[in-house]
N, C-alpha and C. Protein backbone atom coordinates (compact mmCIF):
# COMPACT_ATOMS: atom_id res chain seq x y z
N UNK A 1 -124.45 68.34 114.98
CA UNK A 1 -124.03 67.15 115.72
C UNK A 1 -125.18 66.62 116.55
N UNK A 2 -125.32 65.33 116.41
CA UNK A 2 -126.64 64.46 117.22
C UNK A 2 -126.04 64.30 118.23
N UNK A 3 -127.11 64.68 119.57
CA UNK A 3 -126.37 64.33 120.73
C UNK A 3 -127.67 63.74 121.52
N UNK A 4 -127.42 62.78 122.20
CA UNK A 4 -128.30 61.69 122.87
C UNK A 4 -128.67 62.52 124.79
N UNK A 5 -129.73 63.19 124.97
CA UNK A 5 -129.80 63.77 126.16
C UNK A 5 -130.79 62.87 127.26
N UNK A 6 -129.79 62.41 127.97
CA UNK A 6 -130.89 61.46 128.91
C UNK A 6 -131.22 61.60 130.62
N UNK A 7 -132.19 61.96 130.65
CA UNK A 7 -132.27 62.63 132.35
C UNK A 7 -132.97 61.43 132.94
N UNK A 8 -132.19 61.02 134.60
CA UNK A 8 -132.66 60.11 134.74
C UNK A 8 -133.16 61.14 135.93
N UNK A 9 -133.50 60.30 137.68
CA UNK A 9 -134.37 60.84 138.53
C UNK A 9 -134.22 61.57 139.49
N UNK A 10 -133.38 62.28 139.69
CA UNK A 10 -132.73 63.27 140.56
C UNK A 10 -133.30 64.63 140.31
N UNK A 11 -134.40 64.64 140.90
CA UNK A 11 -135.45 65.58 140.82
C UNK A 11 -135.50 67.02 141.01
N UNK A 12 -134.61 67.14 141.71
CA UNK A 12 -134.18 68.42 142.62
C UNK A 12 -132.97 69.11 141.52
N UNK A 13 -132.22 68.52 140.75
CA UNK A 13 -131.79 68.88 139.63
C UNK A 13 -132.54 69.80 138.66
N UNK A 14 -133.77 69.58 137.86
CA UNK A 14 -134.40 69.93 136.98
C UNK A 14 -134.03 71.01 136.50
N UNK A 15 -134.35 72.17 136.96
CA UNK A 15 -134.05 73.72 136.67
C UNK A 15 -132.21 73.55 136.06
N UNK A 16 -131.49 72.51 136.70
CA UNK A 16 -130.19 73.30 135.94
C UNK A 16 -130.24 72.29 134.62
N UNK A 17 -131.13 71.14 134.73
CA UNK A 17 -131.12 70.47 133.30
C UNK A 17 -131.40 71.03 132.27
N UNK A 18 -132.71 71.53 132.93
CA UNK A 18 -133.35 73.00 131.30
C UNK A 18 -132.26 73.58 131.22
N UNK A 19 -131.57 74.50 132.29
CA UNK A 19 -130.62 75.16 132.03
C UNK A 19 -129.48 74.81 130.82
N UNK A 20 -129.27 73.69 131.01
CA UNK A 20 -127.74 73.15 130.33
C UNK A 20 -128.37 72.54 128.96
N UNK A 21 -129.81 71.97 128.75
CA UNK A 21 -130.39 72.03 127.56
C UNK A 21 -130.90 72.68 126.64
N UNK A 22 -130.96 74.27 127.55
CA UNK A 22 -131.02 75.31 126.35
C UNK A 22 -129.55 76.00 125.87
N UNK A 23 -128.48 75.50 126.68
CA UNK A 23 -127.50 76.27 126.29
C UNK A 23 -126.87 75.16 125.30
N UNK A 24 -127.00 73.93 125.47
CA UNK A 24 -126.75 72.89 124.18
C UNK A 24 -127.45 73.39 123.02
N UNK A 25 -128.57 73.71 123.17
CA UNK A 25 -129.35 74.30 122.12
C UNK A 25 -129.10 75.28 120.88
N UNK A 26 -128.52 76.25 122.04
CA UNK A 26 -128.36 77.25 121.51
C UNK A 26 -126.99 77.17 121.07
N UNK A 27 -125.84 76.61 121.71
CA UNK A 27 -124.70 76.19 120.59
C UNK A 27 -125.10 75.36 119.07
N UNK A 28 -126.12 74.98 118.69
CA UNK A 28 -126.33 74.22 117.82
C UNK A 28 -126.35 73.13 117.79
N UNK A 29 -126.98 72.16 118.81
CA UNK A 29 -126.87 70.66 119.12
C UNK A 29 -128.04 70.44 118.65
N UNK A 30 -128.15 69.21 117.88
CA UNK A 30 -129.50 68.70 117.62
C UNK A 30 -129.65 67.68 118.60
N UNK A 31 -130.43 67.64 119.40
CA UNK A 31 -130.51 67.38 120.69
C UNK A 31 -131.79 66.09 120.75
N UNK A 32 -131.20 64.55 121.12
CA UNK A 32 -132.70 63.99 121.27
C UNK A 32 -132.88 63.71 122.22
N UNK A 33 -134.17 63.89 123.30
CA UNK A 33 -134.09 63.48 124.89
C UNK A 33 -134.60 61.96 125.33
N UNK A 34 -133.96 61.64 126.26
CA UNK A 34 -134.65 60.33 127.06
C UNK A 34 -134.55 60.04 128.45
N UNK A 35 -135.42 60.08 128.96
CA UNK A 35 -136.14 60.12 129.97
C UNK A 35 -136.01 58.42 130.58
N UNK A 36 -135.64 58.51 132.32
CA UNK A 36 -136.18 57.16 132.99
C UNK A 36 -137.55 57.25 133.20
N UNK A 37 -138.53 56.11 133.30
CA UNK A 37 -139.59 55.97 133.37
C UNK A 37 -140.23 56.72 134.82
N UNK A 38 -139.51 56.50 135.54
CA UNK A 38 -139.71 57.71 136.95
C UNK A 38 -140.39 59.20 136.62
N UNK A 39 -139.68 59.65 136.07
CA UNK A 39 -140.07 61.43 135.15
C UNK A 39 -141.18 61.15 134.76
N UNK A 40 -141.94 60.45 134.00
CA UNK A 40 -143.24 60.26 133.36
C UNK A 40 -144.31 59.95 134.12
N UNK A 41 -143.57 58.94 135.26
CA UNK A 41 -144.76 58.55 136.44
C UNK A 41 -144.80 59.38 137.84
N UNK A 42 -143.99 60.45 138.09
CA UNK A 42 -144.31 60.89 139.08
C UNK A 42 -144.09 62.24 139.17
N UNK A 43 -145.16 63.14 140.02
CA UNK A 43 -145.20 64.56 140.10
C UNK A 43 -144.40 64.51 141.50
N UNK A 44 -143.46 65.93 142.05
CA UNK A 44 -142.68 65.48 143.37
C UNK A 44 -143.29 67.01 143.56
N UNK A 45 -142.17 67.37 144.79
CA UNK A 45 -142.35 68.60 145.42
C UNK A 45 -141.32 69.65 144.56
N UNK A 46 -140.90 68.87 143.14
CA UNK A 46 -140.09 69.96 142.40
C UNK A 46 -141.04 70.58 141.13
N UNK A 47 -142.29 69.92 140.82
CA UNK A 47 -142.76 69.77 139.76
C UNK A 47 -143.89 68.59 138.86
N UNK A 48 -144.61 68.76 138.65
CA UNK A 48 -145.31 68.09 137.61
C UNK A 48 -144.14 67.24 136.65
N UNK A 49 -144.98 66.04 136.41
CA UNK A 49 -144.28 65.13 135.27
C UNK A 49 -144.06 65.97 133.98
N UNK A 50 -145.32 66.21 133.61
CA UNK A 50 -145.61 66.73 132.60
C UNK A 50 -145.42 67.70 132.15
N UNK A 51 -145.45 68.64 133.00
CA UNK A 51 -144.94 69.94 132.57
C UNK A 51 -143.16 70.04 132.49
N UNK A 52 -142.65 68.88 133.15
CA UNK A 52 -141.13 68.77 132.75
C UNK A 52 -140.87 68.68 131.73
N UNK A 53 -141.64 67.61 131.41
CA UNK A 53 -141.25 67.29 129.83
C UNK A 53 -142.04 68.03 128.82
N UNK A 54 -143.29 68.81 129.03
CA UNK A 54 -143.14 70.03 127.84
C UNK A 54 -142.07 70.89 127.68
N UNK A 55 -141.12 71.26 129.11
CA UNK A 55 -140.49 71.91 128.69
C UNK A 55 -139.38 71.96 128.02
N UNK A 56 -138.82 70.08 127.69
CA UNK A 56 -138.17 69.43 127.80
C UNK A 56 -138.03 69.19 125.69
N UNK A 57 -139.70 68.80 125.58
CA UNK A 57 -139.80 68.96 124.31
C UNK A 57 -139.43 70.47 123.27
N UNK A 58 -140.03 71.24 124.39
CA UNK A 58 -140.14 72.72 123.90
C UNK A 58 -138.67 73.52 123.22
N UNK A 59 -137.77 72.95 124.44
CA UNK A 59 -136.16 73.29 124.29
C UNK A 59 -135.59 72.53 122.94
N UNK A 60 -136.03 71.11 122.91
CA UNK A 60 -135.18 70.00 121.79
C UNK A 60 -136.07 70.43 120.39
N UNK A 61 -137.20 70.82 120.48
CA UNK A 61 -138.10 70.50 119.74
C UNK A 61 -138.52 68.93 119.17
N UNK A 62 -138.06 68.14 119.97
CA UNK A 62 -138.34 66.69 119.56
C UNK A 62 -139.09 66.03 120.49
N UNK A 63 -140.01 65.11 120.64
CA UNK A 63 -140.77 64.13 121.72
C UNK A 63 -140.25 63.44 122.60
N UNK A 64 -140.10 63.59 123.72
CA UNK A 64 -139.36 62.74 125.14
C UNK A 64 -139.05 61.09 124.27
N UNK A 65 -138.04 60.20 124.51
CA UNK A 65 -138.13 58.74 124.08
C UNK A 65 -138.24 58.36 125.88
N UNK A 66 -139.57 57.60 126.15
CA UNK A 66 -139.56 57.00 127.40
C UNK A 66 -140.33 55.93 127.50
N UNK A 67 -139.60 54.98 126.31
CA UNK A 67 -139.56 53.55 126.25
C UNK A 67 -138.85 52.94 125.54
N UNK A 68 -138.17 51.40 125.98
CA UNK A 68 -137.24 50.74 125.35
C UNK A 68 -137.36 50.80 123.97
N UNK A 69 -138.23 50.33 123.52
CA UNK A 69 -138.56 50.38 121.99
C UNK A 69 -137.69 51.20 121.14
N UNK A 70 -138.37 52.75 121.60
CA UNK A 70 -138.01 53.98 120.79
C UNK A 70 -136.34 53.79 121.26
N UNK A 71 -135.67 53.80 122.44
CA UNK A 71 -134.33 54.15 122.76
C UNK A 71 -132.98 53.25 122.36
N UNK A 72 -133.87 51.91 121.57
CA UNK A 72 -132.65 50.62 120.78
C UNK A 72 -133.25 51.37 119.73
N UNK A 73 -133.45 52.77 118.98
CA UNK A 73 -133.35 53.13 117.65
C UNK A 73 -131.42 53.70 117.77
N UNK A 74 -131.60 54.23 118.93
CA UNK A 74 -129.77 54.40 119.14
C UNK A 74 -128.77 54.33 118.44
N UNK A 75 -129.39 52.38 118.23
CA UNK A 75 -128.13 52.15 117.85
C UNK A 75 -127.83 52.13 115.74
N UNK A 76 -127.87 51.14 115.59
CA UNK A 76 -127.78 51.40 114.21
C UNK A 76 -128.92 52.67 113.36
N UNK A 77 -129.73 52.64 113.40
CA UNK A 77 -130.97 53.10 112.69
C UNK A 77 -130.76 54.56 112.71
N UNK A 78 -130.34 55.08 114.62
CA UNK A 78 -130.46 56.75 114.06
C UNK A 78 -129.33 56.70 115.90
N UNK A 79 -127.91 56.56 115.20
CA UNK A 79 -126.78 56.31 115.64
C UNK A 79 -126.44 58.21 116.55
N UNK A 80 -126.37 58.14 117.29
CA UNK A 80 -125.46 59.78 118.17
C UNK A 80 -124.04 59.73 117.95
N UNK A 81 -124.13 61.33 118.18
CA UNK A 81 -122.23 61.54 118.04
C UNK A 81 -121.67 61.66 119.19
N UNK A 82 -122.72 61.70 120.56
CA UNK A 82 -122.19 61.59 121.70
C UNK A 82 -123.89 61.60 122.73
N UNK A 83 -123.26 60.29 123.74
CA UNK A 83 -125.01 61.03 124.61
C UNK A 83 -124.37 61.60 125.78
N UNK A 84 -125.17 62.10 126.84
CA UNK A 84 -124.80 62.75 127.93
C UNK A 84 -126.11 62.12 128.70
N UNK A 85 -126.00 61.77 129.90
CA UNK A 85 -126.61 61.29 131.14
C UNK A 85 -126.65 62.24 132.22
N UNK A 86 -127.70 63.19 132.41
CA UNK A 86 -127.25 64.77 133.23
C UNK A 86 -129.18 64.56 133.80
N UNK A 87 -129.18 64.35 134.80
CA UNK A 87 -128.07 63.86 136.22
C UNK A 87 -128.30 62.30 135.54
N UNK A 88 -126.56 62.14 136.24
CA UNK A 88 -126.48 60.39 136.21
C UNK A 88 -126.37 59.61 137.97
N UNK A 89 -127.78 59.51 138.38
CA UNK A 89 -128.38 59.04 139.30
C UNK A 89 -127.48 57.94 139.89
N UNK A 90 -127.08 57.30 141.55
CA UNK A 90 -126.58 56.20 142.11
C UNK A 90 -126.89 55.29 141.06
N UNK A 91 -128.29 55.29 141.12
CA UNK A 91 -128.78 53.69 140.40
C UNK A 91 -128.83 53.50 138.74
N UNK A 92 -129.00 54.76 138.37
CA UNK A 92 -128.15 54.48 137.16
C UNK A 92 -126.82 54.00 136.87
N UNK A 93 -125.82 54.76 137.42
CA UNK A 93 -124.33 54.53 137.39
C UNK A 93 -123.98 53.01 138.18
N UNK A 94 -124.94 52.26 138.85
CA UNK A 94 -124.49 51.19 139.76
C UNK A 94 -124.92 50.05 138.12
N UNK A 95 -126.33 50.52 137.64
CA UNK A 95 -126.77 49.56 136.69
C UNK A 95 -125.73 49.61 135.43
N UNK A 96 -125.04 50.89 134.77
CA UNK A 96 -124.09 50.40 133.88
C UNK A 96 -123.17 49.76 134.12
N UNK A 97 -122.33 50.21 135.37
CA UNK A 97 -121.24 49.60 135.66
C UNK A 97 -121.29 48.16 135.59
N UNK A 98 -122.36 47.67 135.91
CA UNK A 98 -122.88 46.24 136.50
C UNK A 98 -123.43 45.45 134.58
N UNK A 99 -123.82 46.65 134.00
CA UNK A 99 -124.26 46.37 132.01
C UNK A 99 -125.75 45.59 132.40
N UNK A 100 -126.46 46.58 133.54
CA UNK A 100 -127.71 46.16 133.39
C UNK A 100 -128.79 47.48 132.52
N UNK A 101 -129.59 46.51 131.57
CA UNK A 101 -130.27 47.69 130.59
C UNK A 101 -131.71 46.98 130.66
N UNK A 102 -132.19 47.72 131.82
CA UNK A 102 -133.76 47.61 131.64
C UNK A 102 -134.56 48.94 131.58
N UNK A 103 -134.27 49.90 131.24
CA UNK A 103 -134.94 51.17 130.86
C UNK A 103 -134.51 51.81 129.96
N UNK A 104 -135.14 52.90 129.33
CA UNK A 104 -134.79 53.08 128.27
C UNK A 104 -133.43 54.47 128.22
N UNK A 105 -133.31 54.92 129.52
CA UNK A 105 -132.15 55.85 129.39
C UNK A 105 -130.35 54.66 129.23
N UNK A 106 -130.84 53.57 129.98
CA UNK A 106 -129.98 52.69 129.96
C UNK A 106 -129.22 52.17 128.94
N UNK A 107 -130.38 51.76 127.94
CA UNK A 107 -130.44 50.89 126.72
C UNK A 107 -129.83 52.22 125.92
N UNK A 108 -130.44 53.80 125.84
CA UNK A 108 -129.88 54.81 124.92
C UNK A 108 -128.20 54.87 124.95
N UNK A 109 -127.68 54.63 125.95
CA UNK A 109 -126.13 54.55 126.46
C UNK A 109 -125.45 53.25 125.66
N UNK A 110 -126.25 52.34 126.05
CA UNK A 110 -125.92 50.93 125.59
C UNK A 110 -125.64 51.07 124.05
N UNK A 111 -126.57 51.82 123.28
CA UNK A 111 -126.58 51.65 122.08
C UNK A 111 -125.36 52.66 121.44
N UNK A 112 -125.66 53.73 122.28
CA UNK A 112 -124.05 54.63 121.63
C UNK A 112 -122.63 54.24 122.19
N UNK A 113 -122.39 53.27 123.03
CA UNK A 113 -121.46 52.37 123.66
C UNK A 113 -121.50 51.30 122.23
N UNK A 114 -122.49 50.86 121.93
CA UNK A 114 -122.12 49.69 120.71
C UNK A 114 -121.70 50.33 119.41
N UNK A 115 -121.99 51.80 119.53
CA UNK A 115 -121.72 52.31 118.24
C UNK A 115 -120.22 53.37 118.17
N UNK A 116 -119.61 52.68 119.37
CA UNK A 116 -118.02 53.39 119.42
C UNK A 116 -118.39 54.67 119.62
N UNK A 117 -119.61 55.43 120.07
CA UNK A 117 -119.60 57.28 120.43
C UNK A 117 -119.53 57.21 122.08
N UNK A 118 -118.88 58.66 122.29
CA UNK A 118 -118.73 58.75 123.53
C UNK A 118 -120.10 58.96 124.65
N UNK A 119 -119.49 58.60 125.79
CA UNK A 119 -120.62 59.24 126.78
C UNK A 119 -120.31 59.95 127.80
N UNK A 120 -120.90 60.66 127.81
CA UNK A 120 -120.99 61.86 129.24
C UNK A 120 -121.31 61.82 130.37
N UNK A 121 -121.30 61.62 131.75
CA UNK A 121 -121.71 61.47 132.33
C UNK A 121 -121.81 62.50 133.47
N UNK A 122 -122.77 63.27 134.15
CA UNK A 122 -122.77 64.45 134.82
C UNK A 122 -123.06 63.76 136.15
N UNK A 123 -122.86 63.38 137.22
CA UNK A 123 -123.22 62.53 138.45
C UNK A 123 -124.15 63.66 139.67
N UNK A 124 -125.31 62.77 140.06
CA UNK A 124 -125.79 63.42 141.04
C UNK A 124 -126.13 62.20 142.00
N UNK A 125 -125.80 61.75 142.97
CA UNK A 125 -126.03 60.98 143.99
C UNK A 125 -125.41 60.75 145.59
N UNK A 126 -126.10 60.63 146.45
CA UNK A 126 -125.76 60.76 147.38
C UNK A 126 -125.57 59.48 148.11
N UNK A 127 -124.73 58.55 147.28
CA UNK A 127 -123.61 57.69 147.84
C UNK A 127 -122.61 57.70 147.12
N UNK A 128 -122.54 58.56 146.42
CA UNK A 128 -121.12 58.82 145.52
C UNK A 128 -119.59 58.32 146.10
N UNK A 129 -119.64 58.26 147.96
CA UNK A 129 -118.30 58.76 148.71
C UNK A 129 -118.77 57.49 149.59
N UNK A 130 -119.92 56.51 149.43
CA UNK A 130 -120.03 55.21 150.09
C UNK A 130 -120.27 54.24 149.16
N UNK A 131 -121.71 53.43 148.71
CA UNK A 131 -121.95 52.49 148.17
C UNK A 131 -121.64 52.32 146.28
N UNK A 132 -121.63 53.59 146.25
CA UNK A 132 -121.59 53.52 144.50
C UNK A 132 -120.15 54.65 144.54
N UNK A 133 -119.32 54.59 145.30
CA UNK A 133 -117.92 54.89 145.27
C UNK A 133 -117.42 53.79 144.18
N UNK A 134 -117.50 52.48 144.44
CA UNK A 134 -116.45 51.95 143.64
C UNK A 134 -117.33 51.45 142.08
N UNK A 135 -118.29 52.03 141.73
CA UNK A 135 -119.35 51.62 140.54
C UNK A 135 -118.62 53.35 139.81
N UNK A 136 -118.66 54.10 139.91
CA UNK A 136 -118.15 55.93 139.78
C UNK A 136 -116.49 55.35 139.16
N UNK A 137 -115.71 54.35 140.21
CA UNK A 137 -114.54 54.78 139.85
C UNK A 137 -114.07 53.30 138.97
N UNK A 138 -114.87 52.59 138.76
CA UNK A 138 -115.15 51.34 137.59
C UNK A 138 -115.44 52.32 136.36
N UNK A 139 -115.95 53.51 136.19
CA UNK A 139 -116.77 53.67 135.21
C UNK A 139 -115.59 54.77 134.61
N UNK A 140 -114.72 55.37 135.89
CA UNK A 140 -114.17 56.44 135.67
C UNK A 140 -112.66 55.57 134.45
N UNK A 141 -112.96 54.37 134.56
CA UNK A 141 -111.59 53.91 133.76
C UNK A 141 -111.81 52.85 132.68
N UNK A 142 -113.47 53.23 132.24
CA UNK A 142 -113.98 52.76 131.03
C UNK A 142 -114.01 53.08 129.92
N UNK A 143 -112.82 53.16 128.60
CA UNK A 143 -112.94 53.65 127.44
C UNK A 143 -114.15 54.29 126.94
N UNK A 144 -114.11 55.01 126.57
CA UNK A 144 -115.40 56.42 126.10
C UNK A 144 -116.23 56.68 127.11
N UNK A 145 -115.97 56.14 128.07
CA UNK A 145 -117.18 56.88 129.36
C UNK A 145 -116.18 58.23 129.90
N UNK A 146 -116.81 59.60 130.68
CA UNK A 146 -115.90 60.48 130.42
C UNK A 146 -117.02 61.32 131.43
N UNK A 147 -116.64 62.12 132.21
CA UNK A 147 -117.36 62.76 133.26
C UNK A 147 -117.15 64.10 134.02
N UNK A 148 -118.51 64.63 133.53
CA UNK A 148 -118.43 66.14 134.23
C UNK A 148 -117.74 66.17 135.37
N UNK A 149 -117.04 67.10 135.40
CA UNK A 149 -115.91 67.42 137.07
C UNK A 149 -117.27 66.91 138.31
N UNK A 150 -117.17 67.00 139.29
CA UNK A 150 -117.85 66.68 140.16
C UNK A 150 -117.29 66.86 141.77
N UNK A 151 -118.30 67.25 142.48
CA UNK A 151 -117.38 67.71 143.82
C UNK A 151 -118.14 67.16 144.88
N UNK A 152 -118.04 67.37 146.08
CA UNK A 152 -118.81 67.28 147.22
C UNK A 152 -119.93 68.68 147.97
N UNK A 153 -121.50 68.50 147.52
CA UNK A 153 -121.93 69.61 147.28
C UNK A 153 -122.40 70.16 148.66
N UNK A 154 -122.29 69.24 149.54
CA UNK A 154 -122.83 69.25 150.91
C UNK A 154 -122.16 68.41 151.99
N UNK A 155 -120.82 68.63 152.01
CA UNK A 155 -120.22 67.78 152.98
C UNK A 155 -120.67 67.61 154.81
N UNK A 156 -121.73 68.61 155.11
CA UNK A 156 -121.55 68.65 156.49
C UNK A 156 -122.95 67.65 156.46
N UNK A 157 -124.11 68.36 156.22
CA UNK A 157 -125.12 67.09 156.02
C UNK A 157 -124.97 65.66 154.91
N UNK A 158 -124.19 66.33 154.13
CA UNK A 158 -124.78 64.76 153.44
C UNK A 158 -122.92 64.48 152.73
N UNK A 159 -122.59 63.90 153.95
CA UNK A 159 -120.94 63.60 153.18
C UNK A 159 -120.92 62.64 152.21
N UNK A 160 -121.77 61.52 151.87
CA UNK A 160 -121.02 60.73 150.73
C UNK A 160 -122.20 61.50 149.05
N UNK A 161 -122.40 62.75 149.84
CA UNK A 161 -123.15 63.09 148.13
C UNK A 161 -122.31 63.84 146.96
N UNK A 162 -121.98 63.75 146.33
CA UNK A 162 -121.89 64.15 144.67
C UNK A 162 -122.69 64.51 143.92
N UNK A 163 -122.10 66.07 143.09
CA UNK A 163 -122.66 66.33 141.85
C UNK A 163 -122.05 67.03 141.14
N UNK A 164 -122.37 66.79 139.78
CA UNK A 164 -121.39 67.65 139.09
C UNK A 164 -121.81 68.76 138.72
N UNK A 165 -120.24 69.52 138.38
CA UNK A 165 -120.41 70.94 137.74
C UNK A 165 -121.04 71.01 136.46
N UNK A 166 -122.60 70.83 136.63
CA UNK A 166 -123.08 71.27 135.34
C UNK A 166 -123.10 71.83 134.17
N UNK A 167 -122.52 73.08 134.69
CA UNK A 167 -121.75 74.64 134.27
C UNK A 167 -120.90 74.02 133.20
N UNK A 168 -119.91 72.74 133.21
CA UNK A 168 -118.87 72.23 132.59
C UNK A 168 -119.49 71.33 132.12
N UNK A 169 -120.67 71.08 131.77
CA UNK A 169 -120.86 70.39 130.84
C UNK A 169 -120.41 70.48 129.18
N UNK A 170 -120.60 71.75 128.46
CA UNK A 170 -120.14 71.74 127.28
C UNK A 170 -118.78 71.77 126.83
N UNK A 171 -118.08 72.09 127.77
CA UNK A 171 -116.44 71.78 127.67
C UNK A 171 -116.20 70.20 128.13
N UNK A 172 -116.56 69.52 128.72
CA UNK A 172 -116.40 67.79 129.18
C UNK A 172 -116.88 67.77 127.78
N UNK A 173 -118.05 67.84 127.13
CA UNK A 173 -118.45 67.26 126.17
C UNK A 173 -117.48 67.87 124.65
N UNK A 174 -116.72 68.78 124.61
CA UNK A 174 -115.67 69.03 123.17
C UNK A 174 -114.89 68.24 123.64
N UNK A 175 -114.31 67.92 124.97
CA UNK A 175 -113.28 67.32 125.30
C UNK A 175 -113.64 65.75 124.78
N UNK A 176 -114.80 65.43 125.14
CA UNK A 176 -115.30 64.05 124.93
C UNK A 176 -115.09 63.59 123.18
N UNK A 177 -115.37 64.52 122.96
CA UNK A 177 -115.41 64.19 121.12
C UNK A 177 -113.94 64.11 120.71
N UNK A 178 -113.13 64.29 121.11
CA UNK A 178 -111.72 63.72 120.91
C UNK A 178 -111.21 63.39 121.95
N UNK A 179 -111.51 62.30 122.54
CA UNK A 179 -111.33 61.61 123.45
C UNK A 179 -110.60 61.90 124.39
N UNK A 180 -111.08 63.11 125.30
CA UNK A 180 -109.98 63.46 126.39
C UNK A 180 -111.08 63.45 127.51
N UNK A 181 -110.72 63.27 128.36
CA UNK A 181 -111.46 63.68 129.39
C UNK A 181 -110.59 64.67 130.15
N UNK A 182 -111.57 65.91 130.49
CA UNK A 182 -111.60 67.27 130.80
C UNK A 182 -111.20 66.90 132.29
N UNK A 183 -109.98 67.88 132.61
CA UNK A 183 -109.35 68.45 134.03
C UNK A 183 -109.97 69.50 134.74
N UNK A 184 -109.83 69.72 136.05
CA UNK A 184 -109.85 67.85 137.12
C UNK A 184 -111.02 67.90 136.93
N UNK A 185 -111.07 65.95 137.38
CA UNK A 185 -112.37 65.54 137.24
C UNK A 185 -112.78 66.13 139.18
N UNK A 186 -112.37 66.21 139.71
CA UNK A 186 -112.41 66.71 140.93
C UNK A 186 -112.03 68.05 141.12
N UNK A 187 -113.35 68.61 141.24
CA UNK A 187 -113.58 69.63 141.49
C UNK A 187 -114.46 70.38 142.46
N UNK A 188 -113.78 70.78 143.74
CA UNK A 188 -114.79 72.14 144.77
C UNK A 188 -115.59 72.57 144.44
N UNK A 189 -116.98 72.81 145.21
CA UNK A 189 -117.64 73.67 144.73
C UNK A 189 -117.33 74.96 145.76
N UNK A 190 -117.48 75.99 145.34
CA UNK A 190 -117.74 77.43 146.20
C UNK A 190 -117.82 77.26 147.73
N UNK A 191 -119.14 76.91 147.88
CA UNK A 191 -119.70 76.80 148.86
C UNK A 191 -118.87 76.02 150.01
N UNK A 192 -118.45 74.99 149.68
CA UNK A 192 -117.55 73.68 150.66
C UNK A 192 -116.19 74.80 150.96
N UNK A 193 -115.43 75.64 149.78
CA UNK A 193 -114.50 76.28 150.12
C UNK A 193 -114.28 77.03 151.31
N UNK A 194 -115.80 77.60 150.82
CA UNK A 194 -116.13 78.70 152.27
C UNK A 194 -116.22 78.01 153.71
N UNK A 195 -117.03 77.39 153.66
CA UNK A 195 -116.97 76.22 155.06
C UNK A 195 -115.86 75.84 155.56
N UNK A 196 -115.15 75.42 154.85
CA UNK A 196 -113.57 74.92 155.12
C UNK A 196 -112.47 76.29 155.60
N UNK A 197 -112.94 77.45 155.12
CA UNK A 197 -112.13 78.84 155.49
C UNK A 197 -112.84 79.26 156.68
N UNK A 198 -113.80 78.75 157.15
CA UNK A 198 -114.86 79.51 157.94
C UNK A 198 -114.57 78.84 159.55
N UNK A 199 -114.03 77.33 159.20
CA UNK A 199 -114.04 76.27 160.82
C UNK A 199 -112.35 76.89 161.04
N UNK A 200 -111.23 77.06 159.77
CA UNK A 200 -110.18 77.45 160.21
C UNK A 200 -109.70 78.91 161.33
C-alpha cells in the first residue's frame, strides 16, 4: 500500500516522526516522504536539515519530494492509498482548511483529496485551543480528512497547545482506509492525568 508521508515544521517532534516512520515501515508501507520547505532550509536546536532527511530517506528508501513540481505527481501519475501529515503544524491545518496550496506538503494532500484517498492528520500546534480551534474543527467534519486522537500536552504552560497520540497513528490510519475515524478523537495524555490527581 502507497502511503503519502508529509512532515511539515514542528521541529521538536522529529525523533517520534522517525519513530512512527520506521514502524510504518516495518508493517510494510511503501512509504513516499514530503517535506515543507522549512526542513530543507533550516538547522534548529533539534538538529541539522540534512541529517533529518538522510534519515528520513534511509527509513523510506526513497528521496525527500520538497518541491511543488515533484508533489502534483500525487495526483494522477503516481496516485496514494492514503497520505498522513505527522506533525500537522497550526499553519498547515489553517492553510487547508482555508484550500490554500503553496508548498509542496500542501499540494501532496491536495492531490490525494482530488483522487478520493484518505488523509491523516496527526496535529501538533500550539493554538490548537485558540486561533486554529475553529480551522481543527472545520477540518474535523471534512469527508476523508480523519485524525490522530490528540490531547492537551501541556496544559499549565502552554494551554491552547495540541498534539497527537502518535503512538495511534497506525490504527487512525486502518481505520482511515475504510472510512472510520478512530475513537476518541480526544484523548489525555498521562502526564495532564497526573497533574489533575496531584492539585486534587
Amino acid at each position: 500500500m502507497k502511503i503519502g508521508f508529509c512532515i511539515t515544521s514542528s521541529f521538536c517532534t522529529f525523533d517520534k516522526v522517525l519513530t512512527e516512520l520506521q514502524n510504518l515501515k516495518e508493517q510494510g508501507y511503501d512509504i513516499y516522504p514530503v517535506v515543507s520547505p522549512n526542513i530543507v532550509k533550516y538547522d534548529t536546536r533539534f538538529g541539522k536539515a540534512q541529517d533529518f532527511i538522510n534519515k528520513v530517506e534511509e527509513i523510506t528508501g526513497k528521496q525527500v519530494v520538497s518541491d511543488i513540481v515533484k508533489a502534483e505527481e500525487f495526483g494522477p501519475k503516481n496516485p496514494m492509498d492514503l497520505t498522513v501529515v505527522l506533525p500537522a503544524t497550526g499553519d498547515f491545518i489553517a492553510k487547508l482548511a482555508h484550500g490554500i496550496t503553496d508548498n509542496p506538503v500542501n499540494l501532496a494532500v491536495k492531490a490525494t483529496i482530488r483522487n478520493q484517498s484518505p488523509i491523516v492528520l496527526a496535529v501538533s500546534t500550539n493554538d490548537g485551543l485558540g486561533l486554529n480551534g475553529v480551522n481543527i474543527m472545520q477540518l474535523l467534519n471534512e469527508k476523508g480528512i480523519y485524525f490522530v486522537p490528540f490531547g492537551q500536552d501541556n496544559y499549565e504552560k502552554k494551554p491552547n497547545s495540541l498534539i497527537a497520540h502518535y503512538d495511534l497513528l497506525i490504527p487512525t490510519i486502518e481505520q482511515a482506509l475504510i472510512n472510520k475515524q478512530i475513537q476518541p478523537v480526544l484523548k489525555e495524555y498521562e502526564n495532564s492525568k497526573k497533574r489533575v490527581l496531584k492539585q486534587k
